[in-house]
C-alpha atoms as a PDB file:
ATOM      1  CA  UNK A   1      -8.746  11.482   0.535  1.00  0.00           C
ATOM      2  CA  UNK A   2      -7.566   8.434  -1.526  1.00  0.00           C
ATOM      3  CA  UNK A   3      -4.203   8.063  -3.150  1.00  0.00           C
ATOM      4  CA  UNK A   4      -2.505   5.022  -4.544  1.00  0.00           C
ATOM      5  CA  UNK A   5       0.440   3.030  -2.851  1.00  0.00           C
ATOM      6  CA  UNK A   6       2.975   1.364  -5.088  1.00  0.00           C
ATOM      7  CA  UNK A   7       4.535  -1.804  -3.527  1.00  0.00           C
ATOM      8  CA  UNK A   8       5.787  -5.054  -4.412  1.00  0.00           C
ATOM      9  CA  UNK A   9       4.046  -7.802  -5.362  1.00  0.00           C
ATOM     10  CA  UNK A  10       3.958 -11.762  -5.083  1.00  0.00           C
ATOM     11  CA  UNK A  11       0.952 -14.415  -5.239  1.00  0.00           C
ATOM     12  CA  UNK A  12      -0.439 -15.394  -1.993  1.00  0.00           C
ATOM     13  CA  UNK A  13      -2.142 -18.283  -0.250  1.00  0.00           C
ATOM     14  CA  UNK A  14      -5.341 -18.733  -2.815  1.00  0.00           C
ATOM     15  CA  UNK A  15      -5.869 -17.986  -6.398  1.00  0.00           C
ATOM     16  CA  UNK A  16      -8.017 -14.842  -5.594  1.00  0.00           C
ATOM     17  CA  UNK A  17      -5.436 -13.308  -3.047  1.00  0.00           C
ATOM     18  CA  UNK A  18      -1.938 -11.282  -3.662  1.00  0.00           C
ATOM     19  CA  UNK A  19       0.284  -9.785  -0.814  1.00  0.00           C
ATOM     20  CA  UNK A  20       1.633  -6.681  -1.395  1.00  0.00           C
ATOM     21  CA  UNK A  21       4.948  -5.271   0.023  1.00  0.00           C
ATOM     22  CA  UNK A  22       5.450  -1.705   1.284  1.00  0.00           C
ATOM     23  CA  UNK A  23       8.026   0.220   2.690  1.00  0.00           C
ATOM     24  CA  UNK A  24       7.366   3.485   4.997  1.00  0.00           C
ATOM     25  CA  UNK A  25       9.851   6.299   5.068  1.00  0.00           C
ATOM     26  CA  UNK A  26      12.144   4.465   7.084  1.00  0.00           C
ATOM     27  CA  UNK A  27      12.705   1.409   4.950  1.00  0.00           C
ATOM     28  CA  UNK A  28      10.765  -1.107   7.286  1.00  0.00           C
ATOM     29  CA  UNK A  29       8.619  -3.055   5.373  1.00  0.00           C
ATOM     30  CA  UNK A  30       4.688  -4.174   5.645  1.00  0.00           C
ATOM     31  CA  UNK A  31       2.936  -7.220   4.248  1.00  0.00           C
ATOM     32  CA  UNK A  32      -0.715  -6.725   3.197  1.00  0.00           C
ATOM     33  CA  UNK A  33      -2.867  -9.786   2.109  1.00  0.00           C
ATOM     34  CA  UNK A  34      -5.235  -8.661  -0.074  1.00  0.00           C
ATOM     35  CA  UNK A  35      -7.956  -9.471  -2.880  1.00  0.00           C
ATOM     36  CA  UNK A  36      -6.577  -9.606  -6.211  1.00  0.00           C
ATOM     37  CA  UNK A  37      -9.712  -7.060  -7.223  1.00  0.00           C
ATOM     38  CA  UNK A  38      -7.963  -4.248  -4.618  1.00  0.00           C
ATOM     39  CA  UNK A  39      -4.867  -4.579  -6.238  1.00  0.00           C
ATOM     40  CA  UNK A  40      -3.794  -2.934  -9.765  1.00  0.00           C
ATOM     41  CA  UNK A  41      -1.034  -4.357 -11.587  1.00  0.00           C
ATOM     42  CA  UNK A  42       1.672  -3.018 -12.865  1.00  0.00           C
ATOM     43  CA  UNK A  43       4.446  -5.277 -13.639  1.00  0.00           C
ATOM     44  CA  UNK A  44       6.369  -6.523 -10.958  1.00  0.00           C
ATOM     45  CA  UNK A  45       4.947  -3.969  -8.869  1.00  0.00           C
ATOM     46  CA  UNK A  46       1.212  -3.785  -7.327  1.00  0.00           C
ATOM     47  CA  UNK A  47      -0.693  -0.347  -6.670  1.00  0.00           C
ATOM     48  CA  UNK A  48      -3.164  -0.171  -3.279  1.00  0.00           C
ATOM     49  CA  UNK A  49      -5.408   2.354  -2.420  1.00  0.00           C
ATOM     50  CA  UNK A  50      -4.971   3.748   1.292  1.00  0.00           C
ATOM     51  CA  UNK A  51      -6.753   6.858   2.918  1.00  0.00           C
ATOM     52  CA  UNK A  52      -4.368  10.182   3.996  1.00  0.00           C
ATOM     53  CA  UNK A  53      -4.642  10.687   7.128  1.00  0.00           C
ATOM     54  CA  UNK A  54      -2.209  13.060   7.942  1.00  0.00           C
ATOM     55  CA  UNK A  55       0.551  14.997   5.849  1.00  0.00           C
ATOM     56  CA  UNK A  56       3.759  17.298   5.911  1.00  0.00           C
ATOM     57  CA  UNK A  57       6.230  18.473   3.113  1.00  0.00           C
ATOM     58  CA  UNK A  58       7.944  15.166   2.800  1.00  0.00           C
ATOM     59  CA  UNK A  59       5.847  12.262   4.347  1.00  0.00           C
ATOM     60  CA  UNK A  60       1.940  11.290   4.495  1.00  0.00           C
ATOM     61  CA  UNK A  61       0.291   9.253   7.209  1.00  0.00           C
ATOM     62  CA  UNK A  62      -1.873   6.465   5.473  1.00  0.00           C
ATOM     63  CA  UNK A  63      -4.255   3.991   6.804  1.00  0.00           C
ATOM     64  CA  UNK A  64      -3.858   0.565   4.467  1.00  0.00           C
ATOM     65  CA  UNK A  65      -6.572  -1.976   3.104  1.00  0.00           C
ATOM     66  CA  UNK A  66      -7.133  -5.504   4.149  1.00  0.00           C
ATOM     67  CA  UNK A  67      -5.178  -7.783   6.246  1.00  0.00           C
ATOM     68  CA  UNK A  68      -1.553  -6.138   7.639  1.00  0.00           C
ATOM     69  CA  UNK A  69       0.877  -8.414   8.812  1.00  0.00           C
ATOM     70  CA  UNK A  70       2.760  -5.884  11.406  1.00  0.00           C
ATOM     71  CA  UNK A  71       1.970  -3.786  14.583  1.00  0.00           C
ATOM     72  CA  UNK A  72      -0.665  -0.955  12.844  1.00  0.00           C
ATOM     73  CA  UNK A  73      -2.992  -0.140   9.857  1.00  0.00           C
ATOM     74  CA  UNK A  74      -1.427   2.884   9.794  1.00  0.00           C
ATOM     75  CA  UNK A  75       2.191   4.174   8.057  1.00  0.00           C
ATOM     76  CA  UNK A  76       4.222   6.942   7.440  1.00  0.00           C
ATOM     77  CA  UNK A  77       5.357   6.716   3.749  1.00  0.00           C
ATOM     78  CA  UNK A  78       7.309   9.057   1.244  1.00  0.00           C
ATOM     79  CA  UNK A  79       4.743  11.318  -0.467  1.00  0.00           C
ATOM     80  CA  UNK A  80       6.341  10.283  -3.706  1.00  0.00           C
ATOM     81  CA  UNK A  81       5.481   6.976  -3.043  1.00  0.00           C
ATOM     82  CA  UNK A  82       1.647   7.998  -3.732  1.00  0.00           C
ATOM     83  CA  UNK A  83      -0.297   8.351  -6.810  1.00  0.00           C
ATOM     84  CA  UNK A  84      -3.789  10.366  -7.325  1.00  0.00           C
ATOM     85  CA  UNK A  85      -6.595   7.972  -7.559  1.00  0.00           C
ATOM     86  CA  UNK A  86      -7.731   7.941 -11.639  1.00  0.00           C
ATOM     87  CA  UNK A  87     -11.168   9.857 -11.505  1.00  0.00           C
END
């Protein structure tokens, strides 16, 4: 199932790229490199689409896109931090 993840954004390396901060439930934060055409803008702010892999009331388990700089693909985020993909 694909959701959206909000995060912040800033221009990366090359024209074409943008990195996109997240934060998982704990505050730690991930940086994703990614293709400007996998990210949707919104302001300040930069919208990714991850797979759920796992939920509970609170949190969701999602695998991310692209290039992560940190330990895993994988991250436990707020559910609120996740928007339904736009049919």
């Amino acid at each position: 199932m694909l959701f959206r993840l909000r995060g912040k954004l800033t221009a990366g390396m090359f024209p074409n790229e943008r990195v996109v901060v997240i934060e998982d439930f704990e505050g730690h934060k991930y940086a994703l490199i990614l293709p400007e055409d996998m990210v949707v803008v919104q302001g300040p702010d930069g919208l990714i689409e991850v797979r759920l892999v796992a939920q509970d009331k609170s949190r969701a388990l999602v695998r991310l896109p692209g290039e992560v700089m940190g330990p895993d693909r994988t991250v436990t985020v707020r559910k609120d931090q996740l928007e339904p993909v736009p049919a």
